[in-house]
C-alpha atoms as a PDB file:
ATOM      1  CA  UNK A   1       3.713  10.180  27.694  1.00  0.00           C
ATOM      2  CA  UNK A   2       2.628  13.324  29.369  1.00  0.00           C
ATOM      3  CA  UNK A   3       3.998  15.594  27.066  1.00  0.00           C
ATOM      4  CA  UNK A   4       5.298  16.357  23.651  1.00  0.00           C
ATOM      5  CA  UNK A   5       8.834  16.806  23.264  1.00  0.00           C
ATOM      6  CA  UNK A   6      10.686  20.230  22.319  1.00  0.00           C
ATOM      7  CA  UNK A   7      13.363  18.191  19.792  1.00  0.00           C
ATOM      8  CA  UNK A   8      12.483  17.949  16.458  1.00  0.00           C
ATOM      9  CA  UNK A   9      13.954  14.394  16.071  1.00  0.00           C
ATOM     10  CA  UNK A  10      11.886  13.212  19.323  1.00  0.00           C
ATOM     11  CA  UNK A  11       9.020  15.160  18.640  1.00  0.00           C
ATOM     12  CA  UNK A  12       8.864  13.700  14.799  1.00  0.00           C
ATOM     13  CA  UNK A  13       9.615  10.061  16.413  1.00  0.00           C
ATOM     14  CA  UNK A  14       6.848  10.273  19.401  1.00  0.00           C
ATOM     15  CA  UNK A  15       4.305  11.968  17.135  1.00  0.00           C
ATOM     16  CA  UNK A  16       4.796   9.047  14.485  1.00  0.00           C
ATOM     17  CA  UNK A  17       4.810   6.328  16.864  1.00  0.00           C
ATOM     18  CA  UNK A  18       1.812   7.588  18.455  1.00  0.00           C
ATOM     19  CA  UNK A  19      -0.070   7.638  15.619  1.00  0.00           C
ATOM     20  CA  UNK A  20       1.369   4.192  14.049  1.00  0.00           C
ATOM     21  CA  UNK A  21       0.161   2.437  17.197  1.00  0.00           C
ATOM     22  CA  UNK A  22      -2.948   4.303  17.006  1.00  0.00           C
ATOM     23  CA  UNK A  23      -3.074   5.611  20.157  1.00  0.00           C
ATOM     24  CA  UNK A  24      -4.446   8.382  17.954  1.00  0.00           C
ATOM     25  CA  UNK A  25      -6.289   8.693  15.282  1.00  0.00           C
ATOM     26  CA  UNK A  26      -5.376  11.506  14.028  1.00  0.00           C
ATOM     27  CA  UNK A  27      -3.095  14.528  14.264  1.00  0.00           C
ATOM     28  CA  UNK A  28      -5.559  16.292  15.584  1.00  0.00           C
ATOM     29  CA  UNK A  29      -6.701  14.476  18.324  1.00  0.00           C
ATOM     30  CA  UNK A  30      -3.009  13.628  19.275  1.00  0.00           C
ATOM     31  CA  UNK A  31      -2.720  17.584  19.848  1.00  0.00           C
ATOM     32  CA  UNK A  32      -5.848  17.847  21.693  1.00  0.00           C
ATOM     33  CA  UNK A  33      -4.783  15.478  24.681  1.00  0.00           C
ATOM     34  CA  UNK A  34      -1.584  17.209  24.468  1.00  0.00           C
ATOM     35  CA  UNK A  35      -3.149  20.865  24.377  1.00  0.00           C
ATOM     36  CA  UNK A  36      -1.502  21.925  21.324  1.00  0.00           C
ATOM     37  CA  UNK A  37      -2.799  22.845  17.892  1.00  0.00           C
ATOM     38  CA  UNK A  38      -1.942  20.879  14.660  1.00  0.00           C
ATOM     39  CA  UNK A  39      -0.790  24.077  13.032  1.00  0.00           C
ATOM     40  CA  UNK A  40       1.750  24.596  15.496  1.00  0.00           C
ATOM     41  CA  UNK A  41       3.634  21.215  15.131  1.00  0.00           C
ATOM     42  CA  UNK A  42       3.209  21.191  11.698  1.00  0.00           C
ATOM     43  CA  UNK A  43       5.013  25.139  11.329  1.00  0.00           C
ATOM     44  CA  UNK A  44       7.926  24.116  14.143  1.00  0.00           C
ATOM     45  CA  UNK A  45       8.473  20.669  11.967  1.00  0.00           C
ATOM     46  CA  UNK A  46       8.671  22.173   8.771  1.00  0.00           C
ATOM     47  CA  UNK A  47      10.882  24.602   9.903  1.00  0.00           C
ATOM     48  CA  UNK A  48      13.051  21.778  10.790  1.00  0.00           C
ATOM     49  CA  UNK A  49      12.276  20.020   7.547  1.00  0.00           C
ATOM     50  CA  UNK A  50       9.576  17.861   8.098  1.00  0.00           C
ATOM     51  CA  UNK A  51       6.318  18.240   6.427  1.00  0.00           C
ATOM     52  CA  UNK A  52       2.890  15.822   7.399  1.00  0.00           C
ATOM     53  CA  UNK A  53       1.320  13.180   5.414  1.00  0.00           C
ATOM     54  CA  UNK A  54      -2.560  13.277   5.925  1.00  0.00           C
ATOM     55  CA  UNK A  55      -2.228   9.765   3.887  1.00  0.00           C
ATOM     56  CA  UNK A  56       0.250   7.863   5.393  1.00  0.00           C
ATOM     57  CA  UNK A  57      -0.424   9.913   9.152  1.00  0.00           C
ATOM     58  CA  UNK A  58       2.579  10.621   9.609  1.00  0.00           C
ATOM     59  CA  UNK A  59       5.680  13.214   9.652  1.00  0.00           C
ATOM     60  CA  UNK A  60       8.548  12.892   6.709  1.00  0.00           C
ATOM     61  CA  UNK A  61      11.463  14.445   5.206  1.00  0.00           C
ATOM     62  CA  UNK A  62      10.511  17.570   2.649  1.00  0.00           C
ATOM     63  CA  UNK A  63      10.558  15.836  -0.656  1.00  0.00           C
ATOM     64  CA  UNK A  64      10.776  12.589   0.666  1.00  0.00           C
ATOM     65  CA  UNK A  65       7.426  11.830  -1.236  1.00  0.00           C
ATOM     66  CA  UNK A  66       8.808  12.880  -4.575  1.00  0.00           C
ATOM     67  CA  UNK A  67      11.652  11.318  -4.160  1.00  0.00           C
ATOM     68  CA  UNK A  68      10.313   7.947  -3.942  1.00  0.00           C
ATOM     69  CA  UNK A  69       8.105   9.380  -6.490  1.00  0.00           C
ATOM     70  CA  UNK A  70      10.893   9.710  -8.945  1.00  0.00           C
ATOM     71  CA  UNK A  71      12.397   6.405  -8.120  1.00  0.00           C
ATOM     72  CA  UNK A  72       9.280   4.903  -9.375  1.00  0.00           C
ATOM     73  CA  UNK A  73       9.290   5.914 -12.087  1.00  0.00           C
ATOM     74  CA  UNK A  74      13.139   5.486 -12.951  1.00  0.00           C
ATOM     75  CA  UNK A  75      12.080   1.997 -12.106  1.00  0.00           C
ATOM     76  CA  UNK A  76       9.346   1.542 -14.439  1.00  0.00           C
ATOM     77  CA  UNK A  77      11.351   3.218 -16.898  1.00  0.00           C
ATOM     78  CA  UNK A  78      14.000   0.333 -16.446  1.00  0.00           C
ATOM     79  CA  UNK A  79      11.120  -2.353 -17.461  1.00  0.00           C
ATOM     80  CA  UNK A  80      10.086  -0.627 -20.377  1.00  0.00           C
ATOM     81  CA  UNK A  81      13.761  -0.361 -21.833  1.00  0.00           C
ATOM     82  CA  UNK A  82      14.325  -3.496 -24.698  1.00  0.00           C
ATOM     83  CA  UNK A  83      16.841  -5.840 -23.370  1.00  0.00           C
ATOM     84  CA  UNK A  84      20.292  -5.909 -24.570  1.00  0.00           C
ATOM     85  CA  UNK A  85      20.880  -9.414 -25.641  1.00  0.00           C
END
């Protein structure tokens, strides 16, 4: 890839693959090679409603994390309800 991608779908896509593969390893030095600052991705993403991950390394949905955050815990909620026999 020689460059980074203008559309926020692609750019969230080729950014995440990059650094899944680990052609990176991190969002930082993925921007160096491509002469762009962290900050910058990060703001245009978020203003298309993606935020970063430093601990899974990757781009997701805004509240994506507390969603599945939530659904834990209406699933351990589930377990800890008595059975109705």
């Amino acid at each position: 890839m020689d460059y980074l991608p203008k559309d926020p779908a692609i750019l969230v896509s080729s950014v995440n693959m990059l650094l899944r593969d680990e052609e990176f390893d991190t969002l930082e030095s993925l921007c160096y090679n491509f002469g762009t600052e962290p900050k910058d991705i990060k703001n245009y993403l978020h203003g298309h409603g993606f935020v970063y991950s430093d601990k899974q390394k990757q781009f997701r949905p805004i509240g994506y994390d507390k969603k599945e955050t939530n659904e834990q815990r209406e699933q351990s909620c589930l377990h800890e309800l008595p059975s109705c026999e």
